[in-house]
Protein backbone atom coordinates (compact mmCIF):
# COMPACT_ATOMS: atom_id res chain seq x y z
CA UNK A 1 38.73 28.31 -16.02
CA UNK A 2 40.86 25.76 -17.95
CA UNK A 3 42.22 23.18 -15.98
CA UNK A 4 42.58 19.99 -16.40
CA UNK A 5 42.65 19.23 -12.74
CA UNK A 6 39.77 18.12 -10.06
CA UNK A 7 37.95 20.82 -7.84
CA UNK A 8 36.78 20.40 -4.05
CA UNK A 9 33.43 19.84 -5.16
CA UNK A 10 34.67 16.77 -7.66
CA UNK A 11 37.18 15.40 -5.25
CA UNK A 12 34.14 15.66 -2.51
CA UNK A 13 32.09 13.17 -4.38
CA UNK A 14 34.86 10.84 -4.83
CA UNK A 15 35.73 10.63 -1.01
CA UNK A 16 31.93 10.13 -0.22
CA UNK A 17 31.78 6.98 -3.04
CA UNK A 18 34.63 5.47 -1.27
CA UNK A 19 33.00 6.15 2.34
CA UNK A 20 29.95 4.73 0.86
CA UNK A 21 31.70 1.26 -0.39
CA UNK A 22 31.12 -1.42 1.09
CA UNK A 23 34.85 -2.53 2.04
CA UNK A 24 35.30 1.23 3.47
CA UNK A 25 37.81 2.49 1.33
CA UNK A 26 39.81 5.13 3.71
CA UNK A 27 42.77 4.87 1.66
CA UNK A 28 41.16 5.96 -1.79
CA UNK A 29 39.72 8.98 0.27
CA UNK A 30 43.10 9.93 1.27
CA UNK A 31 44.24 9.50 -1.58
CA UNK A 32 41.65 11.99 -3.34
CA UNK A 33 42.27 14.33 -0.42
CA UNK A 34 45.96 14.55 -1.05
CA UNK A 35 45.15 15.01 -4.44
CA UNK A 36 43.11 17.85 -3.81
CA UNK A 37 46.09 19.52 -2.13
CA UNK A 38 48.45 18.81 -4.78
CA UNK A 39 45.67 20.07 -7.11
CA UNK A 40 45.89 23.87 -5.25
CA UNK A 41 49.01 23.52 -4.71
CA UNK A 42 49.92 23.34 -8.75
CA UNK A 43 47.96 26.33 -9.66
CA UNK A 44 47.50 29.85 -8.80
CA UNK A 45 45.67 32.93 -8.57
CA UNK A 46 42.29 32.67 -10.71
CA UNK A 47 43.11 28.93 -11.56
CA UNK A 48 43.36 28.15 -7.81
CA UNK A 49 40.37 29.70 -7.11
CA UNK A 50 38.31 27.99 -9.19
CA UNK A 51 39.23 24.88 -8.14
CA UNK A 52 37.91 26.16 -4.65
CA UNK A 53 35.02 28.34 -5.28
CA UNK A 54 32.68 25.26 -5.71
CA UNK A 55 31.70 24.19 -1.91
CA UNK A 56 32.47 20.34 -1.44
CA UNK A 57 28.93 18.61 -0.74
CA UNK A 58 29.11 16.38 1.95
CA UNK A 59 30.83 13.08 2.31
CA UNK A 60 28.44 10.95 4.44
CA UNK A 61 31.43 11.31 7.51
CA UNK A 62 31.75 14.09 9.95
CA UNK A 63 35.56 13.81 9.69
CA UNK A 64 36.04 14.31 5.69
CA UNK A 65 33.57 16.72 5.92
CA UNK A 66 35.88 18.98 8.26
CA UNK A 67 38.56 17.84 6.56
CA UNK A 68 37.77 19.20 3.42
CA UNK A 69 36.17 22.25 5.48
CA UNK A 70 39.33 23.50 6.93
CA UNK A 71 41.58 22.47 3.91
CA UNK A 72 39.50 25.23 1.68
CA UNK A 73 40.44 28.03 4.49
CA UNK A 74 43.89 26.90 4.52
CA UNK A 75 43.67 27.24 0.97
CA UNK A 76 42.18 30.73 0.86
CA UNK A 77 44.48 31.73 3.56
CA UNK A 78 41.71 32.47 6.29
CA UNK A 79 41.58 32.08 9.49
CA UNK A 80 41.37 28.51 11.39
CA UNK A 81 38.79 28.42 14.12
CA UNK A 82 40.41 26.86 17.64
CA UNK A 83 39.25 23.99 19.46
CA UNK A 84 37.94 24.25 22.69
């Protein structure tokens, strides 16, 4: 698909480098992770997709991980699970 534009799978990989680094960089993971919604956001239909279709690996921290996790089913417009 041409895009010019960072999938889950990339952005994934970027938020677990900056988990990984030393100094803890949460705000370069936000960062990426808003940029992943402004990524979806820009396209549609098969463009969109493919910028989700890749799974994101994990990020080395339960809470990016689910994060990124619901943000795809947002994204594909399914269903949220609830908390208990």
């Amino acid at each position: 698909m041409p895009t010019v534009r960072d999938d889950a799978a990339a952005i994934a990989a970027d938020i677990r480098f900056a988990v990984a680094d030393a100094d803890g960089r949460q705000s370069t993971a936000l960062r990426r992770f808003i940029q992943l919604n402004d990524n979806l956001t820009a396209e549609h239909g098969a463009a969109r997709f493919a910028l989700a279709i890749s799974p994101p690996g994990p990020t080395g921290s339960r809470q990016w991980d689910a994060a990124l996790a619901a943000h795809r089913l947002v994204a594909d417009s399914c269903p949220c699970p609830t908390g208990r």
